[in-house]
C-alpha atoms as a PDB file:
ATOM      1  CA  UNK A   1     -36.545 -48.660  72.660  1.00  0.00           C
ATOM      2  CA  UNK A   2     -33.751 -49.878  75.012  1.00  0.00           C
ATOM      3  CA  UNK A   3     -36.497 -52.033  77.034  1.00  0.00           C
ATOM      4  CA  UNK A   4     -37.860 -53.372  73.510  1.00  0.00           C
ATOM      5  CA  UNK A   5     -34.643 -54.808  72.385  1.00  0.00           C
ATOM      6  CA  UNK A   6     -34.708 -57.813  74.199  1.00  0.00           C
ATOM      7  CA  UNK A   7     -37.823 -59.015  73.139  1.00  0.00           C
ATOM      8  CA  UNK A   8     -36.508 -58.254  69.753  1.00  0.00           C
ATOM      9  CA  UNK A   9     -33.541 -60.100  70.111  1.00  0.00           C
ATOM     10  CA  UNK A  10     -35.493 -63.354  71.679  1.00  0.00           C
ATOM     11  CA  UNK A  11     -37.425 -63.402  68.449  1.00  0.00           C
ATOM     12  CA  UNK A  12     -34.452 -62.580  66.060  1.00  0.00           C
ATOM     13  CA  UNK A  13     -32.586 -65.762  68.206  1.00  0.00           C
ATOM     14  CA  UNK A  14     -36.128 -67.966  67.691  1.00  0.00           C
ATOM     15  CA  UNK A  15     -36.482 -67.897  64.405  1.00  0.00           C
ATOM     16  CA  UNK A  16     -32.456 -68.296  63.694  1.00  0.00           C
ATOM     17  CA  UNK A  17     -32.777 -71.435  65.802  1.00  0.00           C
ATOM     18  CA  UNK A  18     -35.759 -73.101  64.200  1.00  0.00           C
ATOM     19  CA  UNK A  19     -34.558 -72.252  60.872  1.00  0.00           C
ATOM     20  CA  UNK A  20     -30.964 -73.493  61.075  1.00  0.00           C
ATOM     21  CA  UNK A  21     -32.685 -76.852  62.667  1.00  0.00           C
ATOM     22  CA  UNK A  22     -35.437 -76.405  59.995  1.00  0.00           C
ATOM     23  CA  UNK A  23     -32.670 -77.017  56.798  1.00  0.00           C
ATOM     24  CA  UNK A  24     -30.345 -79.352  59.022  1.00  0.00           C
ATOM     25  CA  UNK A  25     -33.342 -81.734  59.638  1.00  0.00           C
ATOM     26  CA  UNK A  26     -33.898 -81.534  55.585  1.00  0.00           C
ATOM     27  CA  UNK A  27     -30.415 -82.194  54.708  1.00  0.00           C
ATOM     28  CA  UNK A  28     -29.447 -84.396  57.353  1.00  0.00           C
ATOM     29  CA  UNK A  29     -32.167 -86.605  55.945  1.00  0.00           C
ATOM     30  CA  UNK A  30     -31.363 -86.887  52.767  1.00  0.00           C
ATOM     31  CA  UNK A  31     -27.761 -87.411  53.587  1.00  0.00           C
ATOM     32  CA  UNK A  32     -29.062 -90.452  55.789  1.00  0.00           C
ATOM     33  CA  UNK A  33     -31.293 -91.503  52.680  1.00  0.00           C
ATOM     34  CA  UNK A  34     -28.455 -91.274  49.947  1.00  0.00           C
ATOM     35  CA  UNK A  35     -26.138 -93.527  52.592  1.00  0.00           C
ATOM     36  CA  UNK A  36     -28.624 -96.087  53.283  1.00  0.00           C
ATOM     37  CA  UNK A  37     -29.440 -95.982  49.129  1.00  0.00           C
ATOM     38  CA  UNK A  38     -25.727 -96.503  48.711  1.00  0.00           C
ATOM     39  CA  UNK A  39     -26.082 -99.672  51.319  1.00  0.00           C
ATOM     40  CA  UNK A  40     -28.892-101.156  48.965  1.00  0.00           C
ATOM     41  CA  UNK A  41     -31.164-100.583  51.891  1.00  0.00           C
ATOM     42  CA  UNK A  42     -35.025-101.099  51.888  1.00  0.00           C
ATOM     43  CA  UNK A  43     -36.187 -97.869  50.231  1.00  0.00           C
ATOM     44  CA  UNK A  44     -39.473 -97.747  52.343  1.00  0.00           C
ATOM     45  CA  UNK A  45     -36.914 -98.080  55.541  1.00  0.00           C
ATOM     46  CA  UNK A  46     -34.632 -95.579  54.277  1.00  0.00           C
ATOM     47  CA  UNK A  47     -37.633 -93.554  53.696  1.00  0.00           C
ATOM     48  CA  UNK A  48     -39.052 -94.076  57.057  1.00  0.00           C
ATOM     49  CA  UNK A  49     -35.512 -93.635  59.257  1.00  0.00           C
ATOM     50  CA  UNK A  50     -34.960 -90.213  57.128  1.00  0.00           C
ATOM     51  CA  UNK A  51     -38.122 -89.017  57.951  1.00  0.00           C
ATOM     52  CA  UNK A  52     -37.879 -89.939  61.479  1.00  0.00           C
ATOM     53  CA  UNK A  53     -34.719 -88.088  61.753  1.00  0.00           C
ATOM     54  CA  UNK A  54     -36.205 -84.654  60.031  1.00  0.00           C
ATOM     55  CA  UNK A  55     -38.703 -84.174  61.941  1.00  0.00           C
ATOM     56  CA  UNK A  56     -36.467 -85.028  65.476  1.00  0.00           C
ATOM     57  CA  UNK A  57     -34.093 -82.261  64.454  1.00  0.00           C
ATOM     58  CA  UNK A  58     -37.201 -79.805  63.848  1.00  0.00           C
ATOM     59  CA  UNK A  59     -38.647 -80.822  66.762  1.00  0.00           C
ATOM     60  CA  UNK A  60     -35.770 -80.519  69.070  1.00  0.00           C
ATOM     61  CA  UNK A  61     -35.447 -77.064  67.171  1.00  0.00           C
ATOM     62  CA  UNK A  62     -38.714 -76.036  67.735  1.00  0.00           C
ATOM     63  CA  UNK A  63     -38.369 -76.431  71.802  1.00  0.00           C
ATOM     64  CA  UNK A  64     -35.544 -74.728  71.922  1.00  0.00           C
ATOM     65  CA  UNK A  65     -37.094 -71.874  70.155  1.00  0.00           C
ATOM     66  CA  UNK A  66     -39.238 -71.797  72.595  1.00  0.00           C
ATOM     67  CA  UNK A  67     -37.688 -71.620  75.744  1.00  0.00           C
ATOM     68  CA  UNK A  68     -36.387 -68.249  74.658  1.00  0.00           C
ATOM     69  CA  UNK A  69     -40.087 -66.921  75.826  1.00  0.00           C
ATOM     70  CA  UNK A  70     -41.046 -69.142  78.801  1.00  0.00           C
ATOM     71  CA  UNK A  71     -40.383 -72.470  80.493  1.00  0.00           C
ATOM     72  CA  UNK A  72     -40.704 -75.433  78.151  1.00  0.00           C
ATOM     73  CA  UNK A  73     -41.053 -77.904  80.937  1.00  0.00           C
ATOM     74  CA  UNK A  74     -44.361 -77.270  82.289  1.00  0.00           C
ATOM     75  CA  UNK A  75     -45.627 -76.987  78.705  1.00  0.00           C
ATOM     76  CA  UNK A  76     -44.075 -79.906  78.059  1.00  0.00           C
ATOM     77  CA  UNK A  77     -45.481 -81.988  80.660  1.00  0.00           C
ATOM     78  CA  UNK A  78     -49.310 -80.841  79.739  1.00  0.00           C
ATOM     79  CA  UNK A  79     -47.994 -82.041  76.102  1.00  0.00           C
ATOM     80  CA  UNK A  80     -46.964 -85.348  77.655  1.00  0.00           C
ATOM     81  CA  UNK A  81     -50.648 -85.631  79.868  1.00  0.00           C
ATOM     82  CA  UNK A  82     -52.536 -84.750  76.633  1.00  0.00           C
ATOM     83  CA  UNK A  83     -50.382 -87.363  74.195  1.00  0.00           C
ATOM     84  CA  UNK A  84     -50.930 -89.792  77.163  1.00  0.00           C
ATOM     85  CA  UNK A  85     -54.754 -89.678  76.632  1.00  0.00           C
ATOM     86  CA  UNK A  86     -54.963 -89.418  72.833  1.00  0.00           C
ATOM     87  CA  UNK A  87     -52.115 -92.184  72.987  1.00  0.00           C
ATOM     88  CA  UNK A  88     -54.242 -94.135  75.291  1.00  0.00           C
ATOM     89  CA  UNK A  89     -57.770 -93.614  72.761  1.00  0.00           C
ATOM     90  CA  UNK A  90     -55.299 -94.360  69.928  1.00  0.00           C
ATOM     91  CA  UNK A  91     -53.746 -97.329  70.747  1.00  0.00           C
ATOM     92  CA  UNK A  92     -54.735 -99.723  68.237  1.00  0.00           C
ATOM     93  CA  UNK A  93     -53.636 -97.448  65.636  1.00  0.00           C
ATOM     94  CA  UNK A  94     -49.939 -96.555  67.579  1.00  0.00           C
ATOM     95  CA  UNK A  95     -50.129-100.467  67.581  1.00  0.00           C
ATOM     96  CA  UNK A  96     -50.253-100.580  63.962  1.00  0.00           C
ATOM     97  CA  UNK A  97     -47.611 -97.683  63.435  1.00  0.00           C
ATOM     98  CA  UNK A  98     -45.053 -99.217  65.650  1.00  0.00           C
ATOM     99  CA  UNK A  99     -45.449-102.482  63.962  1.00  0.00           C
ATOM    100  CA  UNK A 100     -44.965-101.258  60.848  1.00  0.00           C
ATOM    101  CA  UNK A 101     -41.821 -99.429  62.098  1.00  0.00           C
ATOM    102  CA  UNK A 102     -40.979-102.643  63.291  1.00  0.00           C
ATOM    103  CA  UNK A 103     -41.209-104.826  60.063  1.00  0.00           C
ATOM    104  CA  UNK A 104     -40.198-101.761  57.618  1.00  0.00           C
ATOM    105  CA  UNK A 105     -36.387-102.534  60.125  1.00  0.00           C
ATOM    106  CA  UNK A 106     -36.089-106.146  60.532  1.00  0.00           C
ATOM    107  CA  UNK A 107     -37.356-106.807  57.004  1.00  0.00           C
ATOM    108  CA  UNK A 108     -38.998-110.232  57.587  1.00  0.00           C
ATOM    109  CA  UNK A 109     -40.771-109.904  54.105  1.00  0.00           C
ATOM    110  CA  UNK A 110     -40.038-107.563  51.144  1.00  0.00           C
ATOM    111  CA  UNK A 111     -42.276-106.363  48.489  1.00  0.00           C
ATOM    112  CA  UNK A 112     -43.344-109.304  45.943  1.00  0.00           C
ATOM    113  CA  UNK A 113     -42.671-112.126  48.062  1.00  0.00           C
ATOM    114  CA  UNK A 114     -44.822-114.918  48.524  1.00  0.00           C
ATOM    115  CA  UNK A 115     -45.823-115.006  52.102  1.00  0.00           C
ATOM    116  CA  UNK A 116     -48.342-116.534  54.774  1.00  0.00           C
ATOM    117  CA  UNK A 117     -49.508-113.462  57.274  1.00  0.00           C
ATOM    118  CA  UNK A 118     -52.501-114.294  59.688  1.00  0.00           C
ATOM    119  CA  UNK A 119     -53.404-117.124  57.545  1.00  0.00           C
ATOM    120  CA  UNK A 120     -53.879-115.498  54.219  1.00  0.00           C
ATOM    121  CA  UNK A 121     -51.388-116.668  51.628  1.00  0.00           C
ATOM    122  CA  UNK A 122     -50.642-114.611  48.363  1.00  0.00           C
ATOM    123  CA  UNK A 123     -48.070-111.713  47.591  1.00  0.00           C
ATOM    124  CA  UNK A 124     -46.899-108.429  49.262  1.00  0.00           C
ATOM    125  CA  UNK A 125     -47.706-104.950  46.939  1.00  0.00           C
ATOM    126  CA  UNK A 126     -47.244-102.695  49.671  1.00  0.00           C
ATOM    127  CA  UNK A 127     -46.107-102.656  53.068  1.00  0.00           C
ATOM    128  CA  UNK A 128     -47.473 -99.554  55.310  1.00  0.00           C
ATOM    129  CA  UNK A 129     -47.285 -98.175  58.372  1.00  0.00           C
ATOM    130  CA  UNK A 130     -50.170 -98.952  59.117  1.00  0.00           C
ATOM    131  CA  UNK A 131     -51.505-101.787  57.018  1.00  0.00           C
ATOM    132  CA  UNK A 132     -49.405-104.538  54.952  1.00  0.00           C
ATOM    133  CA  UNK A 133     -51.421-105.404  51.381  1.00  0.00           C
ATOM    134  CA  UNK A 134     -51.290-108.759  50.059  1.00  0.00           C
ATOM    135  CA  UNK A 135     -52.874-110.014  46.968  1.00  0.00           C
ATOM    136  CA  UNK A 136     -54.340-113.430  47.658  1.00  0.00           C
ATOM    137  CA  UNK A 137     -54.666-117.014  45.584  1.00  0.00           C
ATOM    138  CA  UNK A 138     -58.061-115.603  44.112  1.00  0.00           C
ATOM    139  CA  UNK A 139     -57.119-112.478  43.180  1.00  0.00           C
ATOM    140  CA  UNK A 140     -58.709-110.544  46.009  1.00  0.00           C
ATOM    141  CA  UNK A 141     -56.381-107.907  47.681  1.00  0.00           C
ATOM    142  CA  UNK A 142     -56.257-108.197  51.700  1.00  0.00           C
ATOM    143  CA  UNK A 143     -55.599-104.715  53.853  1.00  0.00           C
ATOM    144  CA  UNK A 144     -54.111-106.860  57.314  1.00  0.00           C
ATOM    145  CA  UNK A 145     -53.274-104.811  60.172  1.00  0.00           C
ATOM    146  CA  UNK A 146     -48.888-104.839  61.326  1.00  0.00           C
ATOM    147  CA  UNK A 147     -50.184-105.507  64.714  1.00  0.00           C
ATOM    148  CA  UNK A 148     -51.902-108.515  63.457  1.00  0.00           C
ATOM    149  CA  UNK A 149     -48.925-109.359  61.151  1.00  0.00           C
ATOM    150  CA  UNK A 150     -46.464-109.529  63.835  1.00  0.00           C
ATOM    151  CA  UNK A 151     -48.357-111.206  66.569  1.00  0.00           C
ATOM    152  CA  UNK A 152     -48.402-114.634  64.963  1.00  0.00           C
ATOM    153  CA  UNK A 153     -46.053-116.662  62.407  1.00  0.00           C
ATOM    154  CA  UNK A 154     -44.602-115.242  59.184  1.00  0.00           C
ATOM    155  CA  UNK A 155     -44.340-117.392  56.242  1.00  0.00           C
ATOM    156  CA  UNK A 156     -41.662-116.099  53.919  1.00  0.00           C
ATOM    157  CA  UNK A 157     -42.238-118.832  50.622  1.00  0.00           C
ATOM    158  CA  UNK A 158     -39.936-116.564  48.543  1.00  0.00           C
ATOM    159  CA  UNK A 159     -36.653-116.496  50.613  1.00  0.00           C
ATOM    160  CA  UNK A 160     -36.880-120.304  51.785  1.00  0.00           C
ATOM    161  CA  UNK A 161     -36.684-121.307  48.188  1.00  0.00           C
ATOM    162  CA  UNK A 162     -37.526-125.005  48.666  1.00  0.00           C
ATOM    163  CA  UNK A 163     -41.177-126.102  48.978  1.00  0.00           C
ATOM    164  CA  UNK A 164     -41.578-129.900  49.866  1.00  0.00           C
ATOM    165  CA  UNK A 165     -44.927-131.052  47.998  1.00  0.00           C
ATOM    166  CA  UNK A 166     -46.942-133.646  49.609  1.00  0.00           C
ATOM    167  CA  UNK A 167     -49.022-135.659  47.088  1.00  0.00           C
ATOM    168  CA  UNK A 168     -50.946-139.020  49.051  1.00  0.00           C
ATOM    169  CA  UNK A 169     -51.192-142.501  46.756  1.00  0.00           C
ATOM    170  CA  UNK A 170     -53.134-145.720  47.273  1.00  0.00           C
ATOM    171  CA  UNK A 171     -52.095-148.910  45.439  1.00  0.00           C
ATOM    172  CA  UNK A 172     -53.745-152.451  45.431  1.00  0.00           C
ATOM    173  CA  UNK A 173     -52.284-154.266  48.030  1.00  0.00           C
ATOM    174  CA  UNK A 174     -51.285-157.082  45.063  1.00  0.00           C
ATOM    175  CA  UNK A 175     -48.736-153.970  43.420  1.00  0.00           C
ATOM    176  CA  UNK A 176     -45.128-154.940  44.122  1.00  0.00           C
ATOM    177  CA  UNK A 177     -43.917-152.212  46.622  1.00  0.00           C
ATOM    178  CA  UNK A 178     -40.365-151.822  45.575  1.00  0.00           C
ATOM    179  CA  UNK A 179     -41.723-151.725  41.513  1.00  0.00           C
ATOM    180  CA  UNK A 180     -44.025-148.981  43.144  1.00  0.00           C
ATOM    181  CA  UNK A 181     -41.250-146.827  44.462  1.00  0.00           C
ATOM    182  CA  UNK A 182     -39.143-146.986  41.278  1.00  0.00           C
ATOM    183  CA  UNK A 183     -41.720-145.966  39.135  1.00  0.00           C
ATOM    184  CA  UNK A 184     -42.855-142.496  40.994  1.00  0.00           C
ATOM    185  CA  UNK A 185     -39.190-142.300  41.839  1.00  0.00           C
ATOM    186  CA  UNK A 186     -38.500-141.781  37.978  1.00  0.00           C
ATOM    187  CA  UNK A 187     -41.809-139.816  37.283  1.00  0.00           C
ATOM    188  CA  UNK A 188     -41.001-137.051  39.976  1.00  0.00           C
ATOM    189  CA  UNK A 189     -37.241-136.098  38.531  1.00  0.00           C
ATOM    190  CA  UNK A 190     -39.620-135.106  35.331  1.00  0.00           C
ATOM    191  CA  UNK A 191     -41.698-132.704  37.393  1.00  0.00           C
ATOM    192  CA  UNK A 192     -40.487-129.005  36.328  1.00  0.00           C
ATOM    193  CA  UNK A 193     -38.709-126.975  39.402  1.00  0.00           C
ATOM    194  CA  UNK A 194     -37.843-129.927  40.893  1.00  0.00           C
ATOM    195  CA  UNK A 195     -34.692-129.952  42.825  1.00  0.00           C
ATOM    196  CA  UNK A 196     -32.868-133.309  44.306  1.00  0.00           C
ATOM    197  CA  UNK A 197     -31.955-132.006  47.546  1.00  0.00           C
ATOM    198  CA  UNK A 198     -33.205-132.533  49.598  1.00  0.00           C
ATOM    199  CA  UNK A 199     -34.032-136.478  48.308  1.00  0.00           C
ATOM    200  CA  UNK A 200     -37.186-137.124  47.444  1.00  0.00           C
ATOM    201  CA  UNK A 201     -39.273-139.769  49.793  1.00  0.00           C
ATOM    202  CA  UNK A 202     -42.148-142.706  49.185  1.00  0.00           C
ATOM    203  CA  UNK A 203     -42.810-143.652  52.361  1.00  0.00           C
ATOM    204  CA  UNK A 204     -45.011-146.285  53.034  1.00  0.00           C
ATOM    205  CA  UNK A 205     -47.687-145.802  55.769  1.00  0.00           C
ATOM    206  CA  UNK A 206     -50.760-147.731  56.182  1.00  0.00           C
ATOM    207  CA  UNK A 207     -52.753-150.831  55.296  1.00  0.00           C
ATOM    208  CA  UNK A 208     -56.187-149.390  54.260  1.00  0.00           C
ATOM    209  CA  UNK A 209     -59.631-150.823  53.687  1.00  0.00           C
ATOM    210  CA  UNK A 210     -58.685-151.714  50.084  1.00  0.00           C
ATOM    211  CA  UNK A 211     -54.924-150.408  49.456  1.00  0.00           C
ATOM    212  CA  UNK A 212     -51.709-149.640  51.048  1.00  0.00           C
ATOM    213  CA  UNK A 213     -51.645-145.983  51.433  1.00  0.00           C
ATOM    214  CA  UNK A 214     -48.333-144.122  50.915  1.00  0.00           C
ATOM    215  CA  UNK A 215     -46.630-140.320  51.216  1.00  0.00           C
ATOM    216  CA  UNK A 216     -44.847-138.837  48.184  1.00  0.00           C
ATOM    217  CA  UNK A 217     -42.325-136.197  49.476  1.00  0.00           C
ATOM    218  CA  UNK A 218     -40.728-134.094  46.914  1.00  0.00           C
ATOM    219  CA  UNK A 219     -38.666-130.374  46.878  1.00  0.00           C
ATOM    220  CA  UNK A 220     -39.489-128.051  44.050  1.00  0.00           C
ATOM    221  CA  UNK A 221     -37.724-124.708  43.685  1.00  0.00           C
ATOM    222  CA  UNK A 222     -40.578-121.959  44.569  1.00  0.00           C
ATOM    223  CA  UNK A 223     -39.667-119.169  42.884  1.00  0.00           C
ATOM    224  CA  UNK A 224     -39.428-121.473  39.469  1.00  0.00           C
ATOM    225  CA  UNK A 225     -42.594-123.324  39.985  1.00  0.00           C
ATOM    226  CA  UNK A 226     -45.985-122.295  41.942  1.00  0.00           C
ATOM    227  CA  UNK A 227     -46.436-125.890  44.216  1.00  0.00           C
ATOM    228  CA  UNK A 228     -50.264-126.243  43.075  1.00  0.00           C
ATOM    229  CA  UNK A 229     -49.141-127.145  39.643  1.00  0.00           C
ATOM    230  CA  UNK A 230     -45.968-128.932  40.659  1.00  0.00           C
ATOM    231  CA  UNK A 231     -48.658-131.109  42.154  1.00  0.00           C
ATOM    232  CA  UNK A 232     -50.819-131.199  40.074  1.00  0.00           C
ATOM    233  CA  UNK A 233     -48.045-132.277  37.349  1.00  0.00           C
ATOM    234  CA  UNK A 234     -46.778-134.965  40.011  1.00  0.00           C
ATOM    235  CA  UNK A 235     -50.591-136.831  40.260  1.00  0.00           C
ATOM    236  CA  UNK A 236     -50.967-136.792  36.769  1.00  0.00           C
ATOM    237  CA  UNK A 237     -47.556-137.980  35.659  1.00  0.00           C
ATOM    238  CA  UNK A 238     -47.507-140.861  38.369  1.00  0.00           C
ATOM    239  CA  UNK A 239     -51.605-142.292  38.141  1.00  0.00           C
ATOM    240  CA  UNK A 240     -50.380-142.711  34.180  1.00  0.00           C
ATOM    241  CA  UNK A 241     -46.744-144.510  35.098  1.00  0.00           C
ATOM    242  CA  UNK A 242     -48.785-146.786  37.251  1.00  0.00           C
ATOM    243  CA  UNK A 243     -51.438-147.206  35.197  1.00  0.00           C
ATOM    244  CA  UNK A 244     -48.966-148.219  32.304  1.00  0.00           C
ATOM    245  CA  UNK A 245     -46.748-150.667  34.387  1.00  0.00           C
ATOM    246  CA  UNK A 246     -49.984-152.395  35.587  1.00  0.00           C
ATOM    247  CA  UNK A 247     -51.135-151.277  38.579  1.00  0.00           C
ATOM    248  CA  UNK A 248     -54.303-149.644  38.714  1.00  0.00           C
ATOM    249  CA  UNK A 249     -55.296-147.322  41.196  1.00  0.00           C
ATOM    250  CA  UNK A 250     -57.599-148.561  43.739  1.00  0.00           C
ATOM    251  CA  UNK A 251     -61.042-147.669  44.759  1.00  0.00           C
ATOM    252  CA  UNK A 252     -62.661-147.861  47.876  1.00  0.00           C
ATOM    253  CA  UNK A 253     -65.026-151.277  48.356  1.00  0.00           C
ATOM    254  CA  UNK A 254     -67.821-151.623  50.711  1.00  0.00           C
ATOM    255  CA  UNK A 255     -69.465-154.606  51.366  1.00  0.00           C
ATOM    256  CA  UNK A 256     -73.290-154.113  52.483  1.00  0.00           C
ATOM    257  CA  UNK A 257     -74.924-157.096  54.234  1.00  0.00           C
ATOM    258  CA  UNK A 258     -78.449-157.919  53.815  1.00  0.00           C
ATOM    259  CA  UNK A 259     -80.545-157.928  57.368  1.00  0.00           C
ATOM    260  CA  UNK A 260     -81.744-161.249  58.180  1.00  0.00           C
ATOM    261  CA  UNK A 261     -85.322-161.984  57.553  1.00  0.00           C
ATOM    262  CA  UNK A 262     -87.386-162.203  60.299  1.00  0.00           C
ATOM    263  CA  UNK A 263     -88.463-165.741  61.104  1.00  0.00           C
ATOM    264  CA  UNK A 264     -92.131-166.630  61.084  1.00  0.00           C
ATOM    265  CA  UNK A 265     -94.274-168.804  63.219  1.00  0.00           C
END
């Protein structure tokens, strides 16, 4: 009996210890959640950093459970050579997991803004650990990997607010450049989300085949107005202004030349 009760008591200790670190990993995380709640943090962050903090505390717990039987370190270390190799056959998905980790933190993007990620433009619905989901222009719904995300530029249309709209013109070379200018200058102020600063710009550019070729440069608010139909608004509005102050839009001449006929002897 006497040679029993050690063993007894190494079990009795155990199970204490991973208990108590079983409920102080559950509390302690949703202690951390309700704080970073309180903060008006990201709730998929405060999600992820509670988590993350659970399972530390019931891991730590676990180990030191165990080192009541036998040495942890050498067990341990085979742990660390087996993680190494499934790490190492893993990768791309650790990859993905980190850079989710990554974004779910620094937040570059939240859930239903208007973004550009790896060239697909549209709006977040979910962002992952793994995989960020956008819903493209068309409608289609695009699973891109965080690694893939992260690598190259983010494009956050939402929290810039402004979007400068780009709309190329052509009038006759005839049309009186300065009447030109006042008249889309007046017909863009109409256009709805647009905002006057920055000032709008109709630059003039080049001499073309059959026109002078110029850049309208306008700001629209984003989030008021999607920039395909502040465009779309803009051509419209200014082909009719010029149209009904005279000058016509041009179209492109070619002149063809007949071959010479072929002189006979």
């Amino acid at each position: 009996m006497t040679g029993n009760l050690p063993s007894f008591t190494n079990i009795l200790t155990a199970l204490l210890i991973f208990g108590a670190s079983y409920y102080a990993g559950i509390w302690l995380s949703r202690l951390l959640n309700r704080v970073l709640q309180r903060s008006n943090a990201e709730p998929g962050v405060s999600h992820l950093l509670a988590q993350i903090l659970k399972w530390t505390i019931i891991s730590l717990g676990f180990i030191t459970a165990l080192q009541r039987f036998f040495n942890v370190t050498a067990f341990l270390t085979g742990l660390g050579i087996i993680g190494f190799t499934i790490g190492f056959a893993l990768q791309n998905i650790m990859q993905n997991f980190v850079s989710g980790v990554i974004l779910l933190i620094q937040q570059p993007f939240k859930v239903g803004d208007d973004v550009k990620l790896s060239g697909h433009e549209g709006t977040v619905l979910k962002i992952g650990l793994r995989t960020t989901e956008i819903r493209i222009r068309n409608g289609l719904l695009v699973f891109l990997p965080n690694a893939d995300v992260l690598a190259q530029p983010i494009i956050n249309y939402t929290r810039s607010n402004g979007f400068r709209v780009d709309l190329p013109v052509s009038v006759p070379y005839e049309a009186d450049t300065e009447k030109v200018r006042a008249v889309i200058f007046k017909e863009i102020k109409s256009i709805p989300g647009y905002v006057d600063n920055p000032e709008p710009r109709v630059l003039f550019h080049t001499f073309g085949q059959s026109s002078i070729d110029l850049s309208v440069q306008f700001w629209i608010n984003y989030s008021a107005t999607d920039p395909h139909i502040a465009k779309d608004a803009a051509l419209v509005k200014i082909k009719h202004a010029l149209e009904k102050s005279g000058v016509d839009v041009p179209y492109p001449v070619q002149v063809m030349k007949n071959p010479a006929k072929r002189k006979t002897k």
